[in-house]
Protein backbone atom coordinates (compact mmCIF):
# COMPACT_ATOMS: atom_id res chain seq x y z
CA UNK A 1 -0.50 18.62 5.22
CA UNK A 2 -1.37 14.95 5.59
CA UNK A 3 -2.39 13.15 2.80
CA UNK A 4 -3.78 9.45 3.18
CA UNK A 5 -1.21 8.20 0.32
CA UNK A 6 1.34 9.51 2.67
CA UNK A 7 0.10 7.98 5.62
CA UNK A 8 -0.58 4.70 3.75
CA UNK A 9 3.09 4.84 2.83
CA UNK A 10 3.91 5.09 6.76
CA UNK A 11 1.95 2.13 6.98
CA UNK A 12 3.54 -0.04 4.67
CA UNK A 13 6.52 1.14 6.03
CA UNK A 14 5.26 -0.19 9.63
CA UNK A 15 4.42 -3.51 7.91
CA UNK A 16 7.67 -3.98 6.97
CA UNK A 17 7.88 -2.70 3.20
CA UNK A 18 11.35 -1.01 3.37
CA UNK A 19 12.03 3.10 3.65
CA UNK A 20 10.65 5.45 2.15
CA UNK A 21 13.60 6.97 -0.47
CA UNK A 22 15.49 4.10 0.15
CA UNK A 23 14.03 0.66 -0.65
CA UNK A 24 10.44 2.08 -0.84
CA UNK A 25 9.51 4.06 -3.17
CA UNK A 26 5.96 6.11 -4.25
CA UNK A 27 4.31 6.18 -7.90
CA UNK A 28 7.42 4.15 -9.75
CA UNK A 29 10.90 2.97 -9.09
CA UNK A 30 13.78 5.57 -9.82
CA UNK A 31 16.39 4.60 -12.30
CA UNK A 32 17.53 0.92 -11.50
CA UNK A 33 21.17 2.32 -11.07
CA UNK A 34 20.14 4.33 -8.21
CA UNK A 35 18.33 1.84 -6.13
CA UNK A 36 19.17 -1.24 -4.65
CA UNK A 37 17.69 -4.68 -6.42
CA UNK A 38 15.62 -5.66 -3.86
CA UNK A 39 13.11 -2.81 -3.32
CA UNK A 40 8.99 -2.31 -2.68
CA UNK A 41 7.01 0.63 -4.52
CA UNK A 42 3.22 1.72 -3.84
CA UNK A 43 1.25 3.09 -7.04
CA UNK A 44 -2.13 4.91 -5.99
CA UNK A 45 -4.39 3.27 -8.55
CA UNK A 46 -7.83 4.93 -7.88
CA UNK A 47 -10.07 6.23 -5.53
CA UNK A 48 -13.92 6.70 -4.96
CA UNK A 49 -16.66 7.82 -2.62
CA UNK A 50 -18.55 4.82 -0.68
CA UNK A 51 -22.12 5.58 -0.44
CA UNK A 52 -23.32 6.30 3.15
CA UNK A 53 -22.68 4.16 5.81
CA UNK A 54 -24.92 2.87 8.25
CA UNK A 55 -24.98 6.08 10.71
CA UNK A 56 -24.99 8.30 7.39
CA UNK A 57 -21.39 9.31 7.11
CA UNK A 58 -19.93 9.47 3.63
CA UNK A 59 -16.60 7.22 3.25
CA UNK A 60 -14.11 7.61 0.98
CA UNK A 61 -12.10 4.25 -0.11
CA UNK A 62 -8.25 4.57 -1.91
CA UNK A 63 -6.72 1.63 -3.55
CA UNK A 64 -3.19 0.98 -3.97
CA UNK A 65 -1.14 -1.48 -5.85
CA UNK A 66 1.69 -2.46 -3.61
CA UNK A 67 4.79 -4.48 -5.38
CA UNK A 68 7.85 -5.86 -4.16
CA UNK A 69 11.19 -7.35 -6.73
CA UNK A 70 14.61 -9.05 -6.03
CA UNK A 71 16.93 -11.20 -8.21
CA UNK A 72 15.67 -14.39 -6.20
CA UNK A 73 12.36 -15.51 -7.36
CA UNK A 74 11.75 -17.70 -3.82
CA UNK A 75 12.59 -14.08 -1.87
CA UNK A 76 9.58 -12.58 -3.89
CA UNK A 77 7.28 -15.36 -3.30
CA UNK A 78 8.12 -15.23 0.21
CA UNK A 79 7.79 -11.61 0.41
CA UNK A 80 4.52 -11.26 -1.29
CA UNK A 81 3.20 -14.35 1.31
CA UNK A 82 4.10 -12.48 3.99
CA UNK A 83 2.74 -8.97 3.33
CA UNK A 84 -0.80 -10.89 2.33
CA UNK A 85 -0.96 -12.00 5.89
CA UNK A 86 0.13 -8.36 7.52
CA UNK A 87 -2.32 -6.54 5.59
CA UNK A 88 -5.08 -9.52 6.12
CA UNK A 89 -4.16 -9.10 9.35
CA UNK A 90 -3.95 -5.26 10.03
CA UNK A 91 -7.98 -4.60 9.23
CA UNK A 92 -8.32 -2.26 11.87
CA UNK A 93 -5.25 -0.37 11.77
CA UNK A 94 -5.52 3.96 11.85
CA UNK A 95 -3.80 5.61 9.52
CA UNK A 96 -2.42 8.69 11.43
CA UNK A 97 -4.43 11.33 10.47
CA UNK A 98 -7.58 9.75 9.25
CA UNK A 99 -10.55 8.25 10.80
CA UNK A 100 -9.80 4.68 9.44
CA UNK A 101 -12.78 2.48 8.61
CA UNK A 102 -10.56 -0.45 7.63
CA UNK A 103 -7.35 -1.78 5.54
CA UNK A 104 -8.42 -4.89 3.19
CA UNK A 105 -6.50 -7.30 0.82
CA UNK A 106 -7.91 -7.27 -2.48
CA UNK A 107 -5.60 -9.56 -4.77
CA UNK A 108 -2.14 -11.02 -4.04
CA UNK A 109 -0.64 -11.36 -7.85
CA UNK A 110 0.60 -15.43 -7.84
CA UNK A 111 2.12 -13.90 -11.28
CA UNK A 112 5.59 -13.38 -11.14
CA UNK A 113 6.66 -11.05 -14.12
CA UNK A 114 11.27 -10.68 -14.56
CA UNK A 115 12.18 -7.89 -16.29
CA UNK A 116 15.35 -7.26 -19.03
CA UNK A 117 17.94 -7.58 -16.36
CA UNK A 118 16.76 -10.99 -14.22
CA UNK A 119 14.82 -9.25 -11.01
CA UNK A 120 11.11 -10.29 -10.49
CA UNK A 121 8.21 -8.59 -9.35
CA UNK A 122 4.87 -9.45 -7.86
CA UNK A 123 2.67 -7.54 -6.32
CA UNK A 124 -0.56 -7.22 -3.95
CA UNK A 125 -3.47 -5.04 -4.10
CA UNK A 126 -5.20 -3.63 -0.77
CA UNK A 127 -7.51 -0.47 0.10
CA UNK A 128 -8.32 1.13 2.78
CA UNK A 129 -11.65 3.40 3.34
CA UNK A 130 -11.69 5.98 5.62
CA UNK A 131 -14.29 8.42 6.61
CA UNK A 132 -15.24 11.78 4.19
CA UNK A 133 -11.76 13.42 4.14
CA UNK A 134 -13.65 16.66 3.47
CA UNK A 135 -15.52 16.63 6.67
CA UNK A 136 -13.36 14.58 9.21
CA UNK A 137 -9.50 14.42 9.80
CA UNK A 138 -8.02 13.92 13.15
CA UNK A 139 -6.57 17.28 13.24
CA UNK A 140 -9.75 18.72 13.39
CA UNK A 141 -11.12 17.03 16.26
């Protein structure tokens, strides 16, 4: 089955964000001598029902915190600039199996936090509300 976190991660994936298992990675990053330096990982960080909409259909909205490191602070900066814009600019993308109501940018972190061994992080937030996964997917259309 279908989740929306999984097909959020197929759309950060079409944005650009690396591959899944590879260079992107779900929840937290694996141990740093298994993964290349330069990676992306997507932490779920809550989600809630929107009230009704305007024709009465409940919406549900999931928020994700979306992060990207490398060794070269300028690559991160760059990075982080340039998956603002794709998600500012992807409001009315459909996730596969969910009626998608939009995709919108919350914060883009201008903090840029290095950890024990030199690579630096920033990250963006975004979320994305869909209709009532309880009463509408698109396999059930």
């Amino acid at each position: 089955m279908e989740t929306v976190n999984s097909d959020v991660i197929k759309f950060v994936q079409m944005i650009g964000c690396g591959t899944f298992g590879t260079d992107l990675f779900y929840g937290r990053v694996p141990d740093s001598k298994k993964v290349p330096v330069a990676l992306w990982w997507i932490i779920p960080t809550h989600s809630y029902v929107t009230a009704h909409n305007v024709t009465g259909e409940d919406t549900m909205t999931y928020n994700f915190q979306l992060a990207y490191r490398n060794m070269s602070l300028k690559q991160v900066d760059d990075e982080i600039f340039r998956i603002t814009k794709e998600i500012v600019g992807s409001h009315c993308y459909n996730l596969d199996n969910f009626h998608t109501i939009n995709v919108e940018l919350i914060s883009s972190s201008p903090r840029f936090q290095a950890d024990i061994e030199g690579r630096v992080s920033a990250s963006v937030e975004f979320k994305v509300t869909v209709y009532n996964i309880l009463e509408t997917t698109k396999e059930s259309d």
